[in-house]
C-alpha atoms as a PDB file:
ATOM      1  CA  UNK A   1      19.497 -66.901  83.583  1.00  0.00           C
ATOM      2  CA  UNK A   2      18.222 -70.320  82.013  1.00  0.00           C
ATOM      3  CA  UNK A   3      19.785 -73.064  82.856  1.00  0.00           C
ATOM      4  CA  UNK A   4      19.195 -76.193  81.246  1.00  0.00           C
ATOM      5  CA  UNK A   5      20.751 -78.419  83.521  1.00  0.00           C
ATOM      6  CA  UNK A   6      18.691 -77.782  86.382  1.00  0.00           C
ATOM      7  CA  UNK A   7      17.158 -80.971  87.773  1.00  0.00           C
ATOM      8  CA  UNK A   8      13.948 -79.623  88.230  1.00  0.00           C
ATOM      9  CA  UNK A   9      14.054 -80.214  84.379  1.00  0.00           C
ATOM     10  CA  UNK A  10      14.262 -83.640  85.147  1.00  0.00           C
ATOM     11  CA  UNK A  11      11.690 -83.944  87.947  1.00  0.00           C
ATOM     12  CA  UNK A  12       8.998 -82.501  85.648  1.00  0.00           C
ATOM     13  CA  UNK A  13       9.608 -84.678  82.573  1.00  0.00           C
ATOM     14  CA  UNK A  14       9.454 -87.698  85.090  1.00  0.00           C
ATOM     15  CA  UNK A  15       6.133 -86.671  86.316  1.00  0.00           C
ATOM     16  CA  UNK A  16       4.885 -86.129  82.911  1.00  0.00           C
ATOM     17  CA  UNK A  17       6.191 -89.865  81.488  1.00  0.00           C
ATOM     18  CA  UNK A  18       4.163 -91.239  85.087  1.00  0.00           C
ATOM     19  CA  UNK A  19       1.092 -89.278  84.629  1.00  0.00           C
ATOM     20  CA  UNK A  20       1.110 -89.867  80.573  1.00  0.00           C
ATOM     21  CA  UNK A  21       1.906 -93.460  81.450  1.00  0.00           C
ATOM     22  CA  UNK A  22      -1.435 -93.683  83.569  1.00  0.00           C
ATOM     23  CA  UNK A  23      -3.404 -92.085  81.475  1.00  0.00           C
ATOM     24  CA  UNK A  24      -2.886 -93.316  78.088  1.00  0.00           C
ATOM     25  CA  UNK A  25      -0.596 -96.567  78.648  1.00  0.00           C
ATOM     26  CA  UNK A  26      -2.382-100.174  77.768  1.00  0.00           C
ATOM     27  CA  UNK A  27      -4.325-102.134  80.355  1.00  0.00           C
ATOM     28  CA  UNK A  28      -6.159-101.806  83.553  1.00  0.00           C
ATOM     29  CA  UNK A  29      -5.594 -98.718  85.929  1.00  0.00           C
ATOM     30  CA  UNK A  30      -6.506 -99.347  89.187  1.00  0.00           C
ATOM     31  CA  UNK A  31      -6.135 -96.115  91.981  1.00  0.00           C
ATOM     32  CA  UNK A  32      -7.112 -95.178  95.268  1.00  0.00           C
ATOM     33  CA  UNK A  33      -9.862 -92.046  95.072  1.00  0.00           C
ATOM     34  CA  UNK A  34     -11.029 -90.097  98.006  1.00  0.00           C
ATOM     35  CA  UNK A  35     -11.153 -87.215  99.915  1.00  0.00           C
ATOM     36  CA  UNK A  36      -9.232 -88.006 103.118  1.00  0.00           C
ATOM     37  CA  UNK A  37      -7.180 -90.938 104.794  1.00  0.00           C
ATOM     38  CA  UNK A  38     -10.801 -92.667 106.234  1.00  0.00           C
ATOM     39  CA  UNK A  39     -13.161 -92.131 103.229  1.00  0.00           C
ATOM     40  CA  UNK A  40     -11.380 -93.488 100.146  1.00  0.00           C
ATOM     41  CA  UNK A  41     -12.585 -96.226  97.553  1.00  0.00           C
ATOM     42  CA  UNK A  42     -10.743 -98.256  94.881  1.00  0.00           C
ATOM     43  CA  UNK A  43     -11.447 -96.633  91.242  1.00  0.00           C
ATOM     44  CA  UNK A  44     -10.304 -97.777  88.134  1.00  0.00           C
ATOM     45  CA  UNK A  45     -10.652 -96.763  83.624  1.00  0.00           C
ATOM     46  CA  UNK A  46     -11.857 -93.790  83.395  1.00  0.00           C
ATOM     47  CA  UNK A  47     -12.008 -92.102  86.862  1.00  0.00           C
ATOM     48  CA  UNK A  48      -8.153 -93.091  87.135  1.00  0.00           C
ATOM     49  CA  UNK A  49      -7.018 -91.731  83.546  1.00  0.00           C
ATOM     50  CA  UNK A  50      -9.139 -88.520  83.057  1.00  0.00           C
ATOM     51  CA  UNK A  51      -7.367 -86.853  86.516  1.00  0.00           C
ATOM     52  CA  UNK A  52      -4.460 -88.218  85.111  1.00  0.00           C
ATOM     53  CA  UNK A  53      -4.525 -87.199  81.600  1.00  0.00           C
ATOM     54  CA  UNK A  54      -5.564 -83.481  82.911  1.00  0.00           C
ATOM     55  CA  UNK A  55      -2.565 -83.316  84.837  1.00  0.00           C
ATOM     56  CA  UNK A  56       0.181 -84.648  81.968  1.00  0.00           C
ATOM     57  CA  UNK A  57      -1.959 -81.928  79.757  1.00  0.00           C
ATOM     58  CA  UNK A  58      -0.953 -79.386  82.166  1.00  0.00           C
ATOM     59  CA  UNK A  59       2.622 -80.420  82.515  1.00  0.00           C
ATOM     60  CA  UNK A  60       2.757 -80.945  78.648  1.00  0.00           C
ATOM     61  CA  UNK A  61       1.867 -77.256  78.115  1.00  0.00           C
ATOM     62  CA  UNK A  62       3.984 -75.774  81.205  1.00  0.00           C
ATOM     63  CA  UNK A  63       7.307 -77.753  79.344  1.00  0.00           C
ATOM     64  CA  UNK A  64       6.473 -76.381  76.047  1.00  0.00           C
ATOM     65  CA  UNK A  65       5.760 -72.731  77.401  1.00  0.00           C
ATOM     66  CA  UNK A  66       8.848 -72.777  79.245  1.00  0.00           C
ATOM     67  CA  UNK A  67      10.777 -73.884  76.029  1.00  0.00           C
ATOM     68  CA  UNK A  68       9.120 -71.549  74.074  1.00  0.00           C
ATOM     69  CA  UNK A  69      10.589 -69.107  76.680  1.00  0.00           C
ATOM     70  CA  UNK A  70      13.659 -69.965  77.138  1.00  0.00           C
ATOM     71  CA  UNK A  71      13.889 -70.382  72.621  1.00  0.00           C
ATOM     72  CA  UNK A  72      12.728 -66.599  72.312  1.00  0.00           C
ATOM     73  CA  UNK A  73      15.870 -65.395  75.020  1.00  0.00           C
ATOM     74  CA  UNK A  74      18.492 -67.704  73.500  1.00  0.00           C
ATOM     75  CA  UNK A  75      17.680 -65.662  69.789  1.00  0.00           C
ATOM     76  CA  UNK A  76      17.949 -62.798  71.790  1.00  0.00           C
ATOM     77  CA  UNK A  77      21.376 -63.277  73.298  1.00  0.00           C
ATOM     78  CA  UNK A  78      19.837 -63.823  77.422  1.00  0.00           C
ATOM     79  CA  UNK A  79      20.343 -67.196  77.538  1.00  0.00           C
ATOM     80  CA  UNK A  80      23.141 -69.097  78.973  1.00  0.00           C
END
């Protein structure tokens, strides 16, 4: 039932290393902010990392949830 190998293992800890990377790396973020293709405006510091740093939170806590999971039905014998 769990598979470890699956890539979308690998497709999630990629998009937490980018979003923790933007968030919390060194230097200047600089990002496009809007709410459609015509009305967007260049944002950068904080309005860049906080969306950011929300979204590697979420992933963060999704990864350890699932590991948690997937811990608890290894002990029990379920997993693969």
């Amino acid at each position: 039932m769990y598979h470890l190998g699956n890539i979308h293992h690998v497709g999630g800890a990629a998009a937490t290393a980018i979003e923790g990377w933007i968030a919390f790396g060194n230097g200047p973020r600089v990002c496009t902010q809007g709410v459609n293709d015509w009305i967007t405006t260049q944002g950068s510091g904080l309005g860049c990392r906080v969306p950011f740093g929300i979204g590697a939170a979420i992933t963060v806590s999704l990864a350890a949830y699932s590991a948690m999971r997937w811990a608890r039905a290894w002990r029990a014998g379920q997993g693969s």
